[in-house]
C-alpha atoms as a PDB file:
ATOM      1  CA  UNK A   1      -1.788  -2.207  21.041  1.00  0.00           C
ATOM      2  CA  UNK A   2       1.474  -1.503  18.946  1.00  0.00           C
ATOM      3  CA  UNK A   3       1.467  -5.601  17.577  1.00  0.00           C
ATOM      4  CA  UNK A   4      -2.538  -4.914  16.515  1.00  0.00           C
ATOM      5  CA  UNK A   5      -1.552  -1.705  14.863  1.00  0.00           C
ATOM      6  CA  UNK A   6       1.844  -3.476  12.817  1.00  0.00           C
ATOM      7  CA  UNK A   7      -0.686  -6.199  12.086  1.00  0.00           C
ATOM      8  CA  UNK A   8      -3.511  -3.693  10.496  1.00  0.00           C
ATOM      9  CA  UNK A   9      -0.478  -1.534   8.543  1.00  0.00           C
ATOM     10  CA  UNK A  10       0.891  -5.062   7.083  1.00  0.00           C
ATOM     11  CA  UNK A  11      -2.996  -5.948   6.014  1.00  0.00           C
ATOM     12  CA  UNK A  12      -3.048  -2.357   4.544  1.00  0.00           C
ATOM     13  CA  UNK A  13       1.010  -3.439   2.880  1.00  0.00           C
ATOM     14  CA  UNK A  14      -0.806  -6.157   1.161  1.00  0.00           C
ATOM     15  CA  UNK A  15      -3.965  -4.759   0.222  1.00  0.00           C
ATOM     16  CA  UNK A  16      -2.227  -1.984  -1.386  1.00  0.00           C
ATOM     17  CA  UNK A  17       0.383  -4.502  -3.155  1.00  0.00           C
ATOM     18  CA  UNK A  18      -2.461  -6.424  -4.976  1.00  0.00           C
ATOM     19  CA  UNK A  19      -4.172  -2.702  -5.819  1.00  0.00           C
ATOM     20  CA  UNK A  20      -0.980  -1.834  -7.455  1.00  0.00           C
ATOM     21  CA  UNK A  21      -0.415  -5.214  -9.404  1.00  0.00           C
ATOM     22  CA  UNK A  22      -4.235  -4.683 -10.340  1.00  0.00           C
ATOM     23  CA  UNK A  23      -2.981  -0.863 -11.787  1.00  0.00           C
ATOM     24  CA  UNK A  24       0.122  -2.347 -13.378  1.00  0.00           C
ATOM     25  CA  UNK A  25      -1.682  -4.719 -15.163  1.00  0.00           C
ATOM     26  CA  UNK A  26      -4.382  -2.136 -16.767  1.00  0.00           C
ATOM     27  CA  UNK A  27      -1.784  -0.319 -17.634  1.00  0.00           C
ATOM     28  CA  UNK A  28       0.560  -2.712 -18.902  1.00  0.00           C
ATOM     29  CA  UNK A  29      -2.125  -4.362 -20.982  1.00  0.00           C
ATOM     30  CA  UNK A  30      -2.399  -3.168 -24.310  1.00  0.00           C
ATOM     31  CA  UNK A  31      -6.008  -2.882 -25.293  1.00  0.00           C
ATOM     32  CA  UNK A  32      -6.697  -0.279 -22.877  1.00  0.00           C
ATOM     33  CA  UNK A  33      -4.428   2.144 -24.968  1.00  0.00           C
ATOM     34  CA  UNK A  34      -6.789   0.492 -28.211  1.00  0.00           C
ATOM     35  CA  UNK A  35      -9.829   1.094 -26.324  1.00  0.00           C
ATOM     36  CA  UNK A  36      -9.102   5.174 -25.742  1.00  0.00           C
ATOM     37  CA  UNK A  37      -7.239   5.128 -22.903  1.00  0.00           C
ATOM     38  CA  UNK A  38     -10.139   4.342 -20.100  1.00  0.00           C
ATOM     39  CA  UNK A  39      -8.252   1.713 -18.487  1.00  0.00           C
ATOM     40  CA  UNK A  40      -4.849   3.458 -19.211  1.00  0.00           C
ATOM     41  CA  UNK A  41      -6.458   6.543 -17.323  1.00  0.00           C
ATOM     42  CA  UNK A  42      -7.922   4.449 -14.534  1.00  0.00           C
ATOM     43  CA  UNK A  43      -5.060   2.064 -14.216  1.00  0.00           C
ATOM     44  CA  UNK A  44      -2.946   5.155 -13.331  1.00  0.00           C
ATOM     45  CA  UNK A  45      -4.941   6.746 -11.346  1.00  0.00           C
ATOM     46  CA  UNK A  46      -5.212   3.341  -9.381  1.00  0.00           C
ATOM     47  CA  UNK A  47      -1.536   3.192  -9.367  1.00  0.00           C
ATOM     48  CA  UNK A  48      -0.988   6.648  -7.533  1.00  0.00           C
ATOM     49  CA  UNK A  49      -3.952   6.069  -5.109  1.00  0.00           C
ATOM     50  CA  UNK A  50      -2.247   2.441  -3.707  1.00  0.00           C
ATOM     51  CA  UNK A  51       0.821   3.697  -3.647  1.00  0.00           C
ATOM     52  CA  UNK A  52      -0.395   6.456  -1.364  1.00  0.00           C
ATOM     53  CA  UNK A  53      -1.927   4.218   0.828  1.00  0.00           C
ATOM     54  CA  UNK A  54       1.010   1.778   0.700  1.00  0.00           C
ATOM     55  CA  UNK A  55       3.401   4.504   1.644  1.00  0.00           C
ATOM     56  CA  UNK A  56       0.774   5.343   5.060  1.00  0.00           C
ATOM     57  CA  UNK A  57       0.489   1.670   5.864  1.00  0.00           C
ATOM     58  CA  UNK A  58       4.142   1.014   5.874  1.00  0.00           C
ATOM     59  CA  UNK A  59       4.496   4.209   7.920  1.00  0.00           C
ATOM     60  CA  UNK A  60       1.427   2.942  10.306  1.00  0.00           C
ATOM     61  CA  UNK A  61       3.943   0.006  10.354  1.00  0.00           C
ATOM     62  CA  UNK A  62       7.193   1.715  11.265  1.00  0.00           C
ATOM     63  CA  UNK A  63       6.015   3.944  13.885  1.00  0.00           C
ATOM     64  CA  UNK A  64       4.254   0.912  15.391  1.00  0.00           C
ATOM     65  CA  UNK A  65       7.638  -0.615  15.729  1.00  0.00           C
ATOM     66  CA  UNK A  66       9.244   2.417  17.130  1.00  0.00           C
ATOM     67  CA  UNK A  67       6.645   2.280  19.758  1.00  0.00           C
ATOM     68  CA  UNK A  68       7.104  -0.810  20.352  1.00  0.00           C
ATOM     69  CA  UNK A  69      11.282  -0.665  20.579  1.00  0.00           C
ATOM     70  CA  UNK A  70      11.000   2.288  23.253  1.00  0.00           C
ATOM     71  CA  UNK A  71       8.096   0.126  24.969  1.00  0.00           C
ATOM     72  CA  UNK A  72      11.000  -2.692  25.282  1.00  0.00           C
ATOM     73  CA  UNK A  73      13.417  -0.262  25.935  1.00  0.00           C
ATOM     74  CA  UNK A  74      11.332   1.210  28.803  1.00  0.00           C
ATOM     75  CA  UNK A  75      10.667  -2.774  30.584  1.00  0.00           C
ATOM     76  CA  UNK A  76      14.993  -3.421  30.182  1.00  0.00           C
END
């Protein structure tokens, strides 16, 4: 149970890591500041959303391993 649950919080590590090179990217690029700020707006927006849901799947990921280290602890 804990190795399916580090496996779905790394899955959610790397979905949110392209998310936030997609928002860094819109916001980076310069037209969207040319273009009124629509893809500045949505870019940051983007940014604070995935990082959000990075910060829950790496903590889906660290209390799976805790679980898993008193699991082990438990067996020795």
């Amino acid at each position: 149970m804990s190795l399916s649950a580090i496996g779905a919080g790394l899955s959610g590590l790397q979905t949110y890591q392209r998310g936030l090179d997609a928002s860094a990217s819109k916001i980076a690029n310069p037209s969207a500041v040319a273009s009124g700020g629509g893809d500045l707006e949505n870019g940051i927006v983007g940014s604070l959303v995935n990082k959000a849901g990075f910060q829950a799947s790496a903590q889906v990921v660290k209390t799976a391993d805790s679980l898993l280290g008193s699991l082990i602890d438990t067996k020795a």
